[in-house]
C-alpha atoms as a PDB file:
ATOM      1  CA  UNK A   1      -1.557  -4.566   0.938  1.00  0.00           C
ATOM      2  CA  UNK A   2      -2.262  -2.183   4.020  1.00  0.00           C
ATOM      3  CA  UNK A   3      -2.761   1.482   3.036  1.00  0.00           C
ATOM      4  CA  UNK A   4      -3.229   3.809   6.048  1.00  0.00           C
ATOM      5  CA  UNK A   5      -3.044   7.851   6.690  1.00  0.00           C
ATOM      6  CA  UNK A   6      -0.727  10.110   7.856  1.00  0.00           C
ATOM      7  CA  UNK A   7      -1.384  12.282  10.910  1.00  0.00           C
ATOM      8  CA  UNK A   8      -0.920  15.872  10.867  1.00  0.00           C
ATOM      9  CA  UNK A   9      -0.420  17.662  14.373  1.00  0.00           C
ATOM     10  CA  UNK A  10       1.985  19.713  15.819  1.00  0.00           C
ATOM     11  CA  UNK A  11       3.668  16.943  17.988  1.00  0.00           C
ATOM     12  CA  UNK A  12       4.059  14.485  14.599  1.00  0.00           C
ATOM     13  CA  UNK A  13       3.301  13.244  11.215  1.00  0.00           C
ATOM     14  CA  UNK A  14       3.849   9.580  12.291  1.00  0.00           C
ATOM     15  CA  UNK A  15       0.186   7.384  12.727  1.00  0.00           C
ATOM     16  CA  UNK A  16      -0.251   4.713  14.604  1.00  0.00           C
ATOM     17  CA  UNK A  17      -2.613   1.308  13.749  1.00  0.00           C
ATOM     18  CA  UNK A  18      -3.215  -1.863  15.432  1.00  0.00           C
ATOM     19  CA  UNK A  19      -3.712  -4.819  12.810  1.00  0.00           C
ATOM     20  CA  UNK A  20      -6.083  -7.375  13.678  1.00  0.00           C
ATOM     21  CA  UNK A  21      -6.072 -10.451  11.530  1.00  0.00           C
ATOM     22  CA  UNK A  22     -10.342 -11.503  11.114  1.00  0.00           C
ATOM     23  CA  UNK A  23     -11.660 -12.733   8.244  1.00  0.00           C
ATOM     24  CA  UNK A  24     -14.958 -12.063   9.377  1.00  0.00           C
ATOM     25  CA  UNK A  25     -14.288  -7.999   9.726  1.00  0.00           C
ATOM     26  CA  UNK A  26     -12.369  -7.497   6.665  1.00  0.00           C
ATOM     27  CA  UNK A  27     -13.384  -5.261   4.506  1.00  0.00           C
ATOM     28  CA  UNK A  28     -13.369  -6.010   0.395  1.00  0.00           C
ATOM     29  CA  UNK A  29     -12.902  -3.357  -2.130  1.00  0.00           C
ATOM     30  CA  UNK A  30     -15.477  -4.883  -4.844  1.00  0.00           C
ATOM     31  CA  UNK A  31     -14.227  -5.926  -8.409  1.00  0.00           C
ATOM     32  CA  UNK A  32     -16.484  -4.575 -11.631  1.00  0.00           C
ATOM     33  CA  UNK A  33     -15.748  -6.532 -14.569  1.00  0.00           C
ATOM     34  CA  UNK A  34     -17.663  -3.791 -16.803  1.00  0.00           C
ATOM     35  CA  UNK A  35     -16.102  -3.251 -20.136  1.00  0.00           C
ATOM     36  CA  UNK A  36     -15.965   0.566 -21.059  1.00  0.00           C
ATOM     37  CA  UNK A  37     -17.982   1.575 -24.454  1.00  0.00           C
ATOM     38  CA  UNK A  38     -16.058   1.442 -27.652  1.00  0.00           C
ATOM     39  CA  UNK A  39     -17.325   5.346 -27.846  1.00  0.00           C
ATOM     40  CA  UNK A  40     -15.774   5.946 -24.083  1.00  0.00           C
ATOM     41  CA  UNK A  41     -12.935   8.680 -24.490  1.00  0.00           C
ATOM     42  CA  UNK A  42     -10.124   7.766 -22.594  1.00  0.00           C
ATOM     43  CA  UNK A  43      -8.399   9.679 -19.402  1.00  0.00           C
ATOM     44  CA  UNK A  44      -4.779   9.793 -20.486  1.00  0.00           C
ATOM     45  CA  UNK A  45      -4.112  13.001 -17.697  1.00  0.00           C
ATOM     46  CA  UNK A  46      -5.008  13.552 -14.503  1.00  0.00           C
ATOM     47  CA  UNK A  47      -3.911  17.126 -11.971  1.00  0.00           C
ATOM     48  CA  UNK A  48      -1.421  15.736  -9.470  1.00  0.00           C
ATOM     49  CA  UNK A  49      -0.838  18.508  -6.748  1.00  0.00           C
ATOM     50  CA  UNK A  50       2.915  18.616  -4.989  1.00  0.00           C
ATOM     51  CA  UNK A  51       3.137  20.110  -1.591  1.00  0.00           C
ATOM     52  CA  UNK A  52       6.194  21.307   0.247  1.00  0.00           C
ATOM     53  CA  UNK A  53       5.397  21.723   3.990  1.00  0.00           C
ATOM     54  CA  UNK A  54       8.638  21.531   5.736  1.00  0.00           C
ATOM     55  CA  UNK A  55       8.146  22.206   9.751  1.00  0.00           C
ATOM     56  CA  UNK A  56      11.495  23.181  10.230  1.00  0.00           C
ATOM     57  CA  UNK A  57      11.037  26.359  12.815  1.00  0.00           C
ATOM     58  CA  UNK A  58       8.567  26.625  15.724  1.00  0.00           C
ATOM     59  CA  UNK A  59       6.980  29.962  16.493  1.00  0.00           C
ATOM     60  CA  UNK A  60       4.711  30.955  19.336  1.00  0.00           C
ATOM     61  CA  UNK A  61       3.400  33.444  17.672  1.00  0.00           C
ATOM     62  CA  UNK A  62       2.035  31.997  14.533  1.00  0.00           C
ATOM     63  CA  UNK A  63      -1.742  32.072  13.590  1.00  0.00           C
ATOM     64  CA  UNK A  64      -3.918  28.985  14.116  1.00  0.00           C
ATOM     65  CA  UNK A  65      -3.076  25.814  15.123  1.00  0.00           C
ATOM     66  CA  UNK A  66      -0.389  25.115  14.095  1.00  0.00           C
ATOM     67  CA  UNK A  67       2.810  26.567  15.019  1.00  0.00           C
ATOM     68  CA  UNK A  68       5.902  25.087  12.587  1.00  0.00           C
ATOM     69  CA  UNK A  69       6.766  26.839   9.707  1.00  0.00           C
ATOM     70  CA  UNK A  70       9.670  26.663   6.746  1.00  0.00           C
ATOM     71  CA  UNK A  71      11.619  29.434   6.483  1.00  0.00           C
ATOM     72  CA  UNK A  72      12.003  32.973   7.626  1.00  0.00           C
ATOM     73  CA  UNK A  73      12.100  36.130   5.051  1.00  0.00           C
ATOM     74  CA  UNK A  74      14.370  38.796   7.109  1.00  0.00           C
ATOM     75  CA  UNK A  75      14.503  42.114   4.977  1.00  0.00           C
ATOM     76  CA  UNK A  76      16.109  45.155   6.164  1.00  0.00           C
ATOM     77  CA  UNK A  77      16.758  48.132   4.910  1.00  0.00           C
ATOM     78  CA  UNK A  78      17.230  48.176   1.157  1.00  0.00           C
ATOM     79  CA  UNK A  79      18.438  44.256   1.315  1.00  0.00           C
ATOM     80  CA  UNK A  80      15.645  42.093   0.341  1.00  0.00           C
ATOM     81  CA  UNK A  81      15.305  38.867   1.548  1.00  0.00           C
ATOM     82  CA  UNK A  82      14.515  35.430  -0.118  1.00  0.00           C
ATOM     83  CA  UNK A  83      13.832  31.830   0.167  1.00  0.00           C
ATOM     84  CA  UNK A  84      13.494  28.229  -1.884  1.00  0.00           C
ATOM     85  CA  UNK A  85      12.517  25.212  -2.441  1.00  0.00           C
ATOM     86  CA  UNK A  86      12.797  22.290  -4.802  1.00  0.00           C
ATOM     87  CA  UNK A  87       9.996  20.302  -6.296  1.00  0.00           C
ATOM     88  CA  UNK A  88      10.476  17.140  -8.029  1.00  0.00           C
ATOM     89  CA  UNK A  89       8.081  17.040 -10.957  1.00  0.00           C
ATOM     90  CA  UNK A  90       6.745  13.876 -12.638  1.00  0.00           C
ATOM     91  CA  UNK A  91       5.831  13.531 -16.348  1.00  0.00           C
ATOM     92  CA  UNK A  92       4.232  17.113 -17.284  1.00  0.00           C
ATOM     93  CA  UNK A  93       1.763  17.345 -20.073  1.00  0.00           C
ATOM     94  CA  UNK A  94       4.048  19.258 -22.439  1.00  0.00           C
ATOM     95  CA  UNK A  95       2.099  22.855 -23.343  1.00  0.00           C
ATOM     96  CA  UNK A  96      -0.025  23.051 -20.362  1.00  0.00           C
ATOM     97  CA  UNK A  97       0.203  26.444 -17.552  1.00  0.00           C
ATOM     98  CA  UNK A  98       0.376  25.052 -13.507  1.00  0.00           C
ATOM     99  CA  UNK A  99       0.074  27.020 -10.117  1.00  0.00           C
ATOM    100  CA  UNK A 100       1.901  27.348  -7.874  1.00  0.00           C
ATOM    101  CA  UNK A 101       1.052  29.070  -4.153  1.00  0.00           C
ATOM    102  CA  UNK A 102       2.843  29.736  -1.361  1.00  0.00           C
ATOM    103  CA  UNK A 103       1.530  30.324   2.145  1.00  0.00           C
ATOM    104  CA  UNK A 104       3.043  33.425   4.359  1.00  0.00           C
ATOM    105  CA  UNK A 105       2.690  34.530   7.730  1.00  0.00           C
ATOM    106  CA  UNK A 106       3.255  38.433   8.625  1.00  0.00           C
ATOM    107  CA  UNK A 107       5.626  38.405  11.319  1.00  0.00           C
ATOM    108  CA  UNK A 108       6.209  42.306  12.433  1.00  0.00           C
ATOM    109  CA  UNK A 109       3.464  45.109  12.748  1.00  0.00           C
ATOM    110  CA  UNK A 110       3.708  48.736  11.241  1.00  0.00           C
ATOM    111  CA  UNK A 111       1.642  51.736  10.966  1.00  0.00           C
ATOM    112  CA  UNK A 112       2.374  51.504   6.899  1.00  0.00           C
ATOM    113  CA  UNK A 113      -0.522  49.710   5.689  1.00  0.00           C
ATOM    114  CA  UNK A 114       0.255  46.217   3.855  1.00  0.00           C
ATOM    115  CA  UNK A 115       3.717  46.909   4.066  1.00  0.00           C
ATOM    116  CA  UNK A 116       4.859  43.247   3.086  1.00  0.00           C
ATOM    117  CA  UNK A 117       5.724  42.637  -0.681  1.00  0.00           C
ATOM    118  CA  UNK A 118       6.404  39.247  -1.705  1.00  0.00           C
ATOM    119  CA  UNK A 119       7.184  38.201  -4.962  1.00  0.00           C
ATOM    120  CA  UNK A 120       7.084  34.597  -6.391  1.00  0.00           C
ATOM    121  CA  UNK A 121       9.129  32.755  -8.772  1.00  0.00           C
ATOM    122  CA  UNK A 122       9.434  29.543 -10.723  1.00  0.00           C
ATOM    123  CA  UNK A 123      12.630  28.680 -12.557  1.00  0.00           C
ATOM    124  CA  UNK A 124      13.668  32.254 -12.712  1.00  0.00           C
ATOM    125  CA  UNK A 125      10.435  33.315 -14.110  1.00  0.00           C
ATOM    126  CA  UNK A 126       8.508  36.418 -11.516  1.00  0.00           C
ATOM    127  CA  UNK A 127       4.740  34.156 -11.802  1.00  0.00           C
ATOM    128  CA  UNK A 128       3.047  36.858  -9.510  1.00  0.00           C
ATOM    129  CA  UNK A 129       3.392  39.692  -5.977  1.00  0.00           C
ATOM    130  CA  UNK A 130       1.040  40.447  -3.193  1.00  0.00           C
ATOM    131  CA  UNK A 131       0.810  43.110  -0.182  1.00  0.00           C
ATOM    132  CA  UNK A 132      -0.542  42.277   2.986  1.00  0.00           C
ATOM    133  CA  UNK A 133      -0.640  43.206   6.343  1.00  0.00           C
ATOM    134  CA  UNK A 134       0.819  42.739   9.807  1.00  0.00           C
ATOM    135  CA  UNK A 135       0.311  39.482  10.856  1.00  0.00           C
ATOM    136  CA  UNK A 136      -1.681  38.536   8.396  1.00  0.00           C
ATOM    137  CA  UNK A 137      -1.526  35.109   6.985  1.00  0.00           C
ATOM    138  CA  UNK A 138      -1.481  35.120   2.915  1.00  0.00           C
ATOM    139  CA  UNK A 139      -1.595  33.056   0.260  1.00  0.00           C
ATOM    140  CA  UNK A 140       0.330  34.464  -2.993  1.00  0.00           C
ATOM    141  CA  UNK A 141      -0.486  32.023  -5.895  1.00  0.00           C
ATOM    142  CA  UNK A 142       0.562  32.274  -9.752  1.00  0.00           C
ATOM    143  CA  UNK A 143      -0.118  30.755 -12.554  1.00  0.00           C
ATOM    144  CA  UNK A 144       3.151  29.334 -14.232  1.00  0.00           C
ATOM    145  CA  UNK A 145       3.629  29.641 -18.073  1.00  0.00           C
ATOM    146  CA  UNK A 146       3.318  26.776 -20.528  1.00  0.00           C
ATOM    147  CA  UNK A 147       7.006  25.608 -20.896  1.00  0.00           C
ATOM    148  CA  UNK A 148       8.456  26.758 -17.556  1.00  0.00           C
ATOM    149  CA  UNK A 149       7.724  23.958 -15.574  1.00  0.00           C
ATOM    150  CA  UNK A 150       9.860  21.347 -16.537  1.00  0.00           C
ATOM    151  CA  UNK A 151      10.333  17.455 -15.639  1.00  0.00           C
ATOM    152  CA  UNK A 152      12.239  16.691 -12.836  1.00  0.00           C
ATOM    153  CA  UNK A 153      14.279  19.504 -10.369  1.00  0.00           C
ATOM    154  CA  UNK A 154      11.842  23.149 -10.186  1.00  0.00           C
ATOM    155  CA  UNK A 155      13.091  25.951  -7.996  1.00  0.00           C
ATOM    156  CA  UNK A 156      10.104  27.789  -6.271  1.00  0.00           C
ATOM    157  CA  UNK A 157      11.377  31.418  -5.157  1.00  0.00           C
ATOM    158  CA  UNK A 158      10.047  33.632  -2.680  1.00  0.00           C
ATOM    159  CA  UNK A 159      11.131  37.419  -2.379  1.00  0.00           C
ATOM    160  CA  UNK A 160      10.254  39.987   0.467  1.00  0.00           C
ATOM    161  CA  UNK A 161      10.654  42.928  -1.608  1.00  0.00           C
ATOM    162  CA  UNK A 162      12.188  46.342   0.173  1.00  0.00           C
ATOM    163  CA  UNK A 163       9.506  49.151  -1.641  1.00  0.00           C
ATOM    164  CA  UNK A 164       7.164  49.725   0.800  1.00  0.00           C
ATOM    165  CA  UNK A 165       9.319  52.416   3.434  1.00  0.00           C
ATOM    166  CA  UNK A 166       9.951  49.733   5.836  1.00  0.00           C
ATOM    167  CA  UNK A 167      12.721  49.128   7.748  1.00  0.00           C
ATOM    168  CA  UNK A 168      12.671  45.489   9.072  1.00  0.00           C
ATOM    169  CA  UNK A 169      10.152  43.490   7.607  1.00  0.00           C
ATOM    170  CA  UNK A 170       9.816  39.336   8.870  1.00  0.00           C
ATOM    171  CA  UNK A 171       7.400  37.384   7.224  1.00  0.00           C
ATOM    172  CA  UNK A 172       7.761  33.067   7.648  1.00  0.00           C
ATOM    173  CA  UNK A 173       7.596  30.860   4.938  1.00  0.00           C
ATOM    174  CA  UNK A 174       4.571  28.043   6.062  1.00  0.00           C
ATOM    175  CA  UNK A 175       4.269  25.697   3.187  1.00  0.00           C
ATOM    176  CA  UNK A 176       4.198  25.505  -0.854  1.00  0.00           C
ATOM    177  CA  UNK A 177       1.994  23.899  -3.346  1.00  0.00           C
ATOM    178  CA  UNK A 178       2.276  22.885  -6.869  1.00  0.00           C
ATOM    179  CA  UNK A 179      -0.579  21.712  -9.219  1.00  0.00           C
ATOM    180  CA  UNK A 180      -0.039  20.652 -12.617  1.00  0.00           C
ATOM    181  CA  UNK A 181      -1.090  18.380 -15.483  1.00  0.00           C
ATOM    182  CA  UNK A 182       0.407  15.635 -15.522  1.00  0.00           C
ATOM    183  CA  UNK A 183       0.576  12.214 -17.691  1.00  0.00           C
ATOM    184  CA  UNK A 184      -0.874   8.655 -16.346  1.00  0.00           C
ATOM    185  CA  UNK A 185       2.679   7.116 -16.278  1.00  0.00           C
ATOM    186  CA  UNK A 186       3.598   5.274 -13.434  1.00  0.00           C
ATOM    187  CA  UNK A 187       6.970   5.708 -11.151  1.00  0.00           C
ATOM    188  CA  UNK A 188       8.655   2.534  -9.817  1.00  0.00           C
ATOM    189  CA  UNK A 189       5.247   0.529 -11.237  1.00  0.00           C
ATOM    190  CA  UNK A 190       2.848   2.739  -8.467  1.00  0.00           C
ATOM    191  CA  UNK A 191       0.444   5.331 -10.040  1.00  0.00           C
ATOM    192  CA  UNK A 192      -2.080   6.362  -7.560  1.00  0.00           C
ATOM    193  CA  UNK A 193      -4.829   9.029  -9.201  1.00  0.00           C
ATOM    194  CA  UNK A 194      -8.472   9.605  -8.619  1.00  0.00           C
ATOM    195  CA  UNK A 195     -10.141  10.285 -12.272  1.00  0.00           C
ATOM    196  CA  UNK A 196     -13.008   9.994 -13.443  1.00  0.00           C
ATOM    197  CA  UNK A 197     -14.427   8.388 -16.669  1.00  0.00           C
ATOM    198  CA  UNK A 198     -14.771   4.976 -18.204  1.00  0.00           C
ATOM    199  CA  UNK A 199     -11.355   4.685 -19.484  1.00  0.00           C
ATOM    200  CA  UNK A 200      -8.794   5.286 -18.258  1.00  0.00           C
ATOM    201  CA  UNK A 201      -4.889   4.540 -19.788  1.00  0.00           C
ATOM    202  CA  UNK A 202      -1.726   4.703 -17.789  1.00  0.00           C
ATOM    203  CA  UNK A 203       1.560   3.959 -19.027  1.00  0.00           C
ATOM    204  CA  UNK A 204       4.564   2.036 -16.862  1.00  0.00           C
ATOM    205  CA  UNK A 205       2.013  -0.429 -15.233  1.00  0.00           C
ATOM    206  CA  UNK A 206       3.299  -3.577 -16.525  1.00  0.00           C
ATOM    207  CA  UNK A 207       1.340  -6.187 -14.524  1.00  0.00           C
ATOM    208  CA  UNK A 208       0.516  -4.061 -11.497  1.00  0.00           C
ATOM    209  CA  UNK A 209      -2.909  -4.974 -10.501  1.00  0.00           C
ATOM    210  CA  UNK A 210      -5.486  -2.142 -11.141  1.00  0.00           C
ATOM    211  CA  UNK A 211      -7.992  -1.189  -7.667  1.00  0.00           C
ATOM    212  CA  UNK A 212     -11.078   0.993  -7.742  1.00  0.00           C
ATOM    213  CA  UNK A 213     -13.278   1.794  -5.092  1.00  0.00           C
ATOM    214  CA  UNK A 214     -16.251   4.199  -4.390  1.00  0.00           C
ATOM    215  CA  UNK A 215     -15.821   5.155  -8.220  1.00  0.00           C
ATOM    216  CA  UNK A 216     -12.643   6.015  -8.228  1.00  0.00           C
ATOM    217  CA  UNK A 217      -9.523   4.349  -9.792  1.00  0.00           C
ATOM    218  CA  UNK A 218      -6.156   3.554  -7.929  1.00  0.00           C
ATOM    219  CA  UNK A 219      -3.503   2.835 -10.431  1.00  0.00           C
ATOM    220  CA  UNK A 220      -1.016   0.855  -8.023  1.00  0.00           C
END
């Protein structure tokens, strides 16, 4: 099994690797045979984090380095202006809260200070707002009620919000992240977690052989 790393620049996501067959420089994850304590508590949860960065529009005049970003949040006037994604979630712990964040750029400059509202949403439910500034980049993050965040298909919501006296207002959509509880339970027989503890227990592993290196476990 070959397991290699994306690359993440503005030209592509795509890495490339040469493979080179020699015994002699391969190098062995090593197997500990260590049986946990009968006292050892076992990790049944882990937080898996879900991120949403779509580089669908390319801007000259973003900030930093890199210049794609989602979507665009047009208001003007009294007409607010929104935008969404979807986020496929796996096996939630049932009664636990999650965050969610969302990562703007300020796209127009006023003289009315922090004259961009956003607003965020998840399923319907308002989770949190900022102001900022300009061209400010922000970060608007809220913490999601037990309960809202369901299993499977979750709307994430953005609103630019018309209540600050200004008349066009652009602020672009960069990328969204979701962190939540969630279950050891495998999808398609592949878990892959970093935990920590003596024990840990998975569900939907069948025979899948179980890896761990440098302390930490991969489920696969």
């Amino acid at each position: 099994q070959f397991i290699g790393e994306p690359v993440d620049t503005i030209y592509t996501g795509t890495n490339v690797y040469w493979l080179h067959v020699d015994v002699k420089l391969a190098r062995r994850i090593a197997t500990d045979a260590t049986v946990p304590s009968d006292g050892a508590t076992p990790v049944t949860t882990h937080v898996a984090t879900m991120v949403v960065d779509d580089n669908n529009v390319y801007s000259v005049t973003a900030p930093g380095d890199d210049p794609w970003y989602d979507q665009m949040l047009f208001a003007l006037g009294a007409f607010p202006a929104s935008a969404s994604t979807v986020v496929e979630i796996t096996d939630p712990v049932a009664g636990q809260t999650a965050t969610v964040s969302v990562e703007l750029w300020g796209s127009t400059h006023t003289p009315v200070p922090d004259e961009h509202h956003v607003q965020l949403e998840v399923n319907g439910t308002v989770i949190g707002d900022l102001h900022f500034d300009d061209s400010e980049v922000a970060t608007l993050t809220g913490t999601v009620p037990a309960g809202v965040l369901i299993a499977g298909s979750n709307t994430l919501k953005v609103t630019l919000l018309t209540d600050t006296g200004v008349y066009v207002n652009i602020v672009l959509v960069n990328d969204w992240t979701v962190q939540y509880q969630r279950n050891n339970s495998a999808a398609d027989g592949s878990l892959d977690i970093s935990v920590a503890g003596q024990r840990v227990d998975a569900t939907g592993l069948g025979d899948t052989p179980i890896i761990m290196a440098g302390g930490v476990w991969w489920l696969e």
